[in-house]
Protein backbone atom coordinates (compact mmCIF):
# COMPACT_ATOMS: atom_id res chain seq x y z
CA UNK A 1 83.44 90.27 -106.50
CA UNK A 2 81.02 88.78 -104.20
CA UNK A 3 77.27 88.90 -105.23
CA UNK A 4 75.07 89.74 -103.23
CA UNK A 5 71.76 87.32 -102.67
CA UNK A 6 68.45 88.16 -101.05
CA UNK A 7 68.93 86.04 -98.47
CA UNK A 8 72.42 87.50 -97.76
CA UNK A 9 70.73 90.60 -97.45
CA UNK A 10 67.72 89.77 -95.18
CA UNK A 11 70.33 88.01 -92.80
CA UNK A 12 72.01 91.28 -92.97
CA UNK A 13 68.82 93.64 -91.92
CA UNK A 14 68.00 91.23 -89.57
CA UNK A 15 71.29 91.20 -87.59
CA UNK A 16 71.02 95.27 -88.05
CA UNK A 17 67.66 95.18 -85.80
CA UNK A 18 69.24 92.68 -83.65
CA UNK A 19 72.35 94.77 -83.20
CA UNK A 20 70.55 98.50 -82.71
CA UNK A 21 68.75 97.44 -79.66
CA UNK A 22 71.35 95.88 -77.89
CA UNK A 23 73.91 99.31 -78.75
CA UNK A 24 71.47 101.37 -77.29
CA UNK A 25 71.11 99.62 -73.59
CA UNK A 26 74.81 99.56 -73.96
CA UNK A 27 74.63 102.82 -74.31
CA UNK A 28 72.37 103.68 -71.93
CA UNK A 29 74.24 102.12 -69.22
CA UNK A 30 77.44 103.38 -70.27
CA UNK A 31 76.16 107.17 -70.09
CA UNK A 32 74.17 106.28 -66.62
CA UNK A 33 77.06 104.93 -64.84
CA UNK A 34 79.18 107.88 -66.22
CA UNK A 35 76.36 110.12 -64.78
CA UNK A 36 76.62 108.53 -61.30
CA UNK A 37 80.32 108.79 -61.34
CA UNK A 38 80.33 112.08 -61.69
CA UNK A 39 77.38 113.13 -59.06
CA UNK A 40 79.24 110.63 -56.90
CA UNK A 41 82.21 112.90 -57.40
CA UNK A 42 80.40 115.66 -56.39
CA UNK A 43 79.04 114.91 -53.16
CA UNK A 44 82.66 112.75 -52.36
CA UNK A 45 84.11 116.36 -52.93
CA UNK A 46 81.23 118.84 -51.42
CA UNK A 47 83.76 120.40 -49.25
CA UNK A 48 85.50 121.88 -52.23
CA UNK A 49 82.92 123.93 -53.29
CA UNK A 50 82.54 126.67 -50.17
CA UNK A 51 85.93 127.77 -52.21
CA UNK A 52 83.77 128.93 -55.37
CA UNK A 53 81.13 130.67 -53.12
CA UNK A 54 80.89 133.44 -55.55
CA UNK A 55 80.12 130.95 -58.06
CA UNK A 56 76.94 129.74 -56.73
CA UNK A 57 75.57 132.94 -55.89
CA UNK A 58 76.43 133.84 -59.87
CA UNK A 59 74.17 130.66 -60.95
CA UNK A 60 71.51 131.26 -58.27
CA UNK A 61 71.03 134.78 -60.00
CA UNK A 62 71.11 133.24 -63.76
CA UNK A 63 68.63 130.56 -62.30
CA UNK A 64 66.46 131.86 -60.58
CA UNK A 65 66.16 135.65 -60.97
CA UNK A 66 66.83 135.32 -64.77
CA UNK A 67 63.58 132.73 -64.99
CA UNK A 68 61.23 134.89 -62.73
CA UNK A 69 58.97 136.51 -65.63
CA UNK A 70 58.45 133.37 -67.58
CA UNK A 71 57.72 131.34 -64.43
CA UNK A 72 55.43 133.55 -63.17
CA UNK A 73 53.81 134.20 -66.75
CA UNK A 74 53.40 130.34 -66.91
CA UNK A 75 52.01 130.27 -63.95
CA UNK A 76 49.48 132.89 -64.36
CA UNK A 77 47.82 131.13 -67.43
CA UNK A 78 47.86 127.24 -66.07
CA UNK A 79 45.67 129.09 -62.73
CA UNK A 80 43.43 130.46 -65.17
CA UNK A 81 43.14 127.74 -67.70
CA UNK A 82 42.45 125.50 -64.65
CA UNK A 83 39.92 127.34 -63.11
CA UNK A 84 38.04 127.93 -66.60
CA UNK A 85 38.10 124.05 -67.43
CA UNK A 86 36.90 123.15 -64.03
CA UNK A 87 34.17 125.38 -64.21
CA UNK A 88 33.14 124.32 -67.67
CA UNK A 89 33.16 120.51 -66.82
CA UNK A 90 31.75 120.73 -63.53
CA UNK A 91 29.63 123.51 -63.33
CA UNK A 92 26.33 121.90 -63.58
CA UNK A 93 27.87 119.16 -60.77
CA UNK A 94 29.08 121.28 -58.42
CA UNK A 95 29.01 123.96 -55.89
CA UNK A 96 31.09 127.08 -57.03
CA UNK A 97 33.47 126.83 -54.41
CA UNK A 98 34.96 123.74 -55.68
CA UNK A 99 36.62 125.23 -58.14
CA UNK A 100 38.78 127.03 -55.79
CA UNK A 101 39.41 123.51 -54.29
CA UNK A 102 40.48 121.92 -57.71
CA UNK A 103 42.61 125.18 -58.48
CA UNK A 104 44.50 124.71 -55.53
CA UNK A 105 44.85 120.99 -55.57
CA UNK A 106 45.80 120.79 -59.25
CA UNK A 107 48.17 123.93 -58.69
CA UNK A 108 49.89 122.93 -55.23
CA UNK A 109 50.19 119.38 -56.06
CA UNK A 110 50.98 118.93 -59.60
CA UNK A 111 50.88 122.04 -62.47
CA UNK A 112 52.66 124.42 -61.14
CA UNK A 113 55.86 121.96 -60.22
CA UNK A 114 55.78 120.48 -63.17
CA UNK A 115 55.34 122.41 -66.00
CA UNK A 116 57.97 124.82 -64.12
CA UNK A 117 60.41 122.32 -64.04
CA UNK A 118 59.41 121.38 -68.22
CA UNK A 119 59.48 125.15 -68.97
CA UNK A 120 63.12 125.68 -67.08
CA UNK A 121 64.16 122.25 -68.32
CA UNK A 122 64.11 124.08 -72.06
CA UNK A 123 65.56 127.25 -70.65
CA UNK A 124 67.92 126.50 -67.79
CA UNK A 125 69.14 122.97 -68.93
CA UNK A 126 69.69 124.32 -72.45
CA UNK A 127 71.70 127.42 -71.46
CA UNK A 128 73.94 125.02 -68.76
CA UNK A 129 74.52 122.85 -71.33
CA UNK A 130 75.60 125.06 -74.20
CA UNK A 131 77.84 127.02 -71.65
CA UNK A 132 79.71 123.71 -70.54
CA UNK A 133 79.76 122.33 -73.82
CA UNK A 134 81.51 125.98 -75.41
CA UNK A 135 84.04 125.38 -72.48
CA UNK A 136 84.91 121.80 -73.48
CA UNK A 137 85.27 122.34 -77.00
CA UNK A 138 87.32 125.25 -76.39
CA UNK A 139 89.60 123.55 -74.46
CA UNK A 140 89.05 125.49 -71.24
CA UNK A 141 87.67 122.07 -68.91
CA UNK A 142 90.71 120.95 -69.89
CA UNK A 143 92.93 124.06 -69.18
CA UNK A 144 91.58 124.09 -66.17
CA UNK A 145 92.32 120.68 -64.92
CA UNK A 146 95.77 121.54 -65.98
CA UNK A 147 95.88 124.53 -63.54
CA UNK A 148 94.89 122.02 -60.73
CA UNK A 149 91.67 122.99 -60.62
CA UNK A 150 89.05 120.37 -59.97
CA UNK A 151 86.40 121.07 -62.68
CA UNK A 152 83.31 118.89 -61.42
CA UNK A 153 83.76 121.25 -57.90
CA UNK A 154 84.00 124.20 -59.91
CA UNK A 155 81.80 124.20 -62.66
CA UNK A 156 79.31 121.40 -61.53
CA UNK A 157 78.49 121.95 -57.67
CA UNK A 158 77.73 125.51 -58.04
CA UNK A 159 74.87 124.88 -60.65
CA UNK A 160 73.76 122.31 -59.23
CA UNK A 161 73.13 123.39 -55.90
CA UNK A 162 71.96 127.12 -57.67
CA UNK A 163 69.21 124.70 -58.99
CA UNK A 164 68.38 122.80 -56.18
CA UNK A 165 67.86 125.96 -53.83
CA UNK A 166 65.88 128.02 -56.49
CA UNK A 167 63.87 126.09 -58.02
CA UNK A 168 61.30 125.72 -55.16
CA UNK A 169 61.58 129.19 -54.70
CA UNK A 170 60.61 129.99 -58.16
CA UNK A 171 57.61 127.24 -57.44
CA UNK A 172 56.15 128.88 -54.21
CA UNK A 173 55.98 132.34 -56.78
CA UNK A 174 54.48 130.43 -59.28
CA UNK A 175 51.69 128.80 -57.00
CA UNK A 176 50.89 131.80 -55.51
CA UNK A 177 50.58 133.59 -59.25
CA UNK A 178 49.05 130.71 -60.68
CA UNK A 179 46.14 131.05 -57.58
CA UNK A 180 45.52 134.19 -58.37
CA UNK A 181 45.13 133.54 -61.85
CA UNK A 182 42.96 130.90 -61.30
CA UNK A 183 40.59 133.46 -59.35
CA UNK A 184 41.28 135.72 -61.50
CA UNK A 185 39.59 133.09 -64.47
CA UNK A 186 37.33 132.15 -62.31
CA UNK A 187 35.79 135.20 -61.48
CA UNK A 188 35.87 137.30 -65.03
CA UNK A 189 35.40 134.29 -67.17
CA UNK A 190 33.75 131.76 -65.24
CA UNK A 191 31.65 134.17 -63.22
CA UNK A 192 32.15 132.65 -60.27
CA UNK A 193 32.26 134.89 -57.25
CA UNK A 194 35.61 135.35 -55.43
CA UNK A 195 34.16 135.17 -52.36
CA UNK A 196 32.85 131.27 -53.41
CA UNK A 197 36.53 130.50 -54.98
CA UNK A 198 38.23 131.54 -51.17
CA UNK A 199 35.80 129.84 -49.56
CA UNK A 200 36.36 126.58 -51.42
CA UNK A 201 40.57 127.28 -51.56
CA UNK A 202 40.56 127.61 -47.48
CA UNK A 203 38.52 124.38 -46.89
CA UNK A 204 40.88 122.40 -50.00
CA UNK A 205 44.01 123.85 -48.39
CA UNK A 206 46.43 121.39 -46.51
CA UNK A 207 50.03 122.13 -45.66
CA UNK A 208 51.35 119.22 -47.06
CA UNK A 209 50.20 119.64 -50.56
CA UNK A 210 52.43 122.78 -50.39
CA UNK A 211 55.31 120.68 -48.82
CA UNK A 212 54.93 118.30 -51.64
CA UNK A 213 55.20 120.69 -54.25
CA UNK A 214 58.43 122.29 -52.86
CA UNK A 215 60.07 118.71 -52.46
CA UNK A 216 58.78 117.61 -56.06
CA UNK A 217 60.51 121.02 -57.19
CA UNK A 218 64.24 120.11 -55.18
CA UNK A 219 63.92 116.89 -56.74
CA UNK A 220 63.45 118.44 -60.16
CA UNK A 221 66.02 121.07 -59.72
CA UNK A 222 68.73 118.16 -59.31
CA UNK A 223 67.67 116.69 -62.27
CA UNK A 224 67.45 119.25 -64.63
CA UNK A 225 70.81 121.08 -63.43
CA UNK A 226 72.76 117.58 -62.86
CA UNK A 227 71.49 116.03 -66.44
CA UNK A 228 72.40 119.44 -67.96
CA UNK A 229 75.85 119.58 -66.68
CA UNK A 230 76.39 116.35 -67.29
CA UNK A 231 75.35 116.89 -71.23
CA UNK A 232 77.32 119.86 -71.29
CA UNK A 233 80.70 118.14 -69.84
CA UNK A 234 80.83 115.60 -71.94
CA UNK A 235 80.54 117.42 -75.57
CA UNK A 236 82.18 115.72 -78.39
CA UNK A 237 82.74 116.97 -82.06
CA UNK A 238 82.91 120.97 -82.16
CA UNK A 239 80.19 123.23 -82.33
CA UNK A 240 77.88 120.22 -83.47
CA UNK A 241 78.13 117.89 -80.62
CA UNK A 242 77.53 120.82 -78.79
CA UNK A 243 73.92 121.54 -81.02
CA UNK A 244 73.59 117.67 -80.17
CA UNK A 245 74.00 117.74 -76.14
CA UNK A 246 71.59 120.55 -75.74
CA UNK A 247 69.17 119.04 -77.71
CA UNK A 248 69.71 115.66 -75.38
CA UNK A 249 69.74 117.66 -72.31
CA UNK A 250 66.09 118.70 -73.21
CA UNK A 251 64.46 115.63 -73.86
CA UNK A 252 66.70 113.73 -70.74
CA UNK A 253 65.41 116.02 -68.58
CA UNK A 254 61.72 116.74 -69.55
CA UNK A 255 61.37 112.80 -69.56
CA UNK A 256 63.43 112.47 -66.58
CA UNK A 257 61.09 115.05 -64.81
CA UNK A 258 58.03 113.12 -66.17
CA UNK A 259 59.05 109.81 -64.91
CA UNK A 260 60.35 111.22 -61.11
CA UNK A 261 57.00 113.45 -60.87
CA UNK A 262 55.23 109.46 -60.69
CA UNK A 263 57.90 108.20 -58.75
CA UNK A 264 57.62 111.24 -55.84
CA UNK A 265 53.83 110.71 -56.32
CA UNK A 266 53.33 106.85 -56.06
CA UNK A 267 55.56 106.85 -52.92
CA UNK A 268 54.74 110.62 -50.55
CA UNK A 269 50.94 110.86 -51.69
């Protein structure tokens, strides 16, 4: 038997820390050029998907309808804790009518998009995932591709374009909740007069912050649904690799969405 020395062993832990880094950029690239392959399938094969119409309208409901009430309930509170925080920092600085400008600043430009897109992220992404990863395991991906059908077309494009279109509709909701709530805060909390909150929101307001919103929550709505199909197709291992992908698919896409949110704002604001 071979003994083994402390230096053997410290040459051994060393290579390990070597060797970990370099398997996960490995990795990484591996599961990002997989990623692109398969969105690059997509759009190479858009046409297909006008056949599973019925399909898209199915994940548009499950999207969007299905996340109305906690969107809007999100929404509700960041307006209001907005509007109270601004008026406790800034009250003594301020008129009262720029807390209606902050509201709808911070709302239009920033909250509302992205904590929507965090909160579906854990709802939407998770669900898309576990469903495509159930249908892997299962052996029905596969039973499909045997029947000739082409799976990315018809399990893929239809979420993926669900998310895309609904997603900035469930954002314009959730702005226009989450300014209410913020004058709602403002006015019972804060005691700042609604009058002085519309007056500041009308001289803040500028289309383009709304525009940006609505293209910060497309952008999102790719991510989320793509990342989460993508998770969800390529399950491994049983019922445990499918535990594992929608645990991935949560943290891809929140820091996915974190990193894109400075991305879309370095380069349109």
């Amino acid at each position: 038997m071979t003994e083994t020395t402390p230096e053997s062993t410290l040459i051994s832990r060393s290579a390990e820390l070597f060797y970990r880094p370099g398997k996960l950029i490995l990795t990484f690239f591996e599961h990002l050029g997989r990623y692109m392959s398969t969105i690059g399938w997509m759009i190479y094969n858009f046409r297909n998907a006008k056949e599973y119409s019925g399909n898209i309208l199915q994940q548009m409901v499950m999207i969007g309808n299905n996340s109305i009430p906690i969107v809007l309930f999100v929404s509700m509170f960041v307006g209001m804790v907005t509007a109270v925080q601004s008026s406790y920092q800034l009250y003594a600085w301020i008129p009262r009518s720029v807390v209606g400008a902050l509201v709808t600043k911070s709302v239009l430009l920033e909250l509302t998009p992205l904590l929507t897109a965090l909160v579906l992220a854990g709802k939407v992404g998770a669900t898309i995932t576990a469903e495509l990863g159930t249908m892997r395991v299962t052996e029905q991906i596969d039973a499909l591709e045997a029947l000739a059908f082409d799976p990315i077309s018809f399990l893929i494009t239809p979420r993926v374009l669900a998310g895309v279109l609904m997603f900035p509709i469930l954002v314009v909701f959730g702005d226009l909740v989450a300014i209410l709530g913020g004058m709602f805060g403002a006015s019972a909390i804060a005691g700042i007069p609604v009058e002085a909150f519309v007056d500041g929101m009308k001289s803040s307001f500028e289309t383009w912050d709304a525009i940006f919103g609505i293209i910060k929550a497309t952008v999102f709505g790719f991510i989320i649904t793509s990342v989460s199909c993508y998770q969800g197709f390529q399950v491994q291992g049983g019922s445990e690799g499918v535990g594992k992908a929608t645990m991935n698919t949560v943290v891809l896409a929140c820091l996915s969405v974190v990193v894109m949110d400075f991305i879309l704002a370095s380069v349109l604001l």
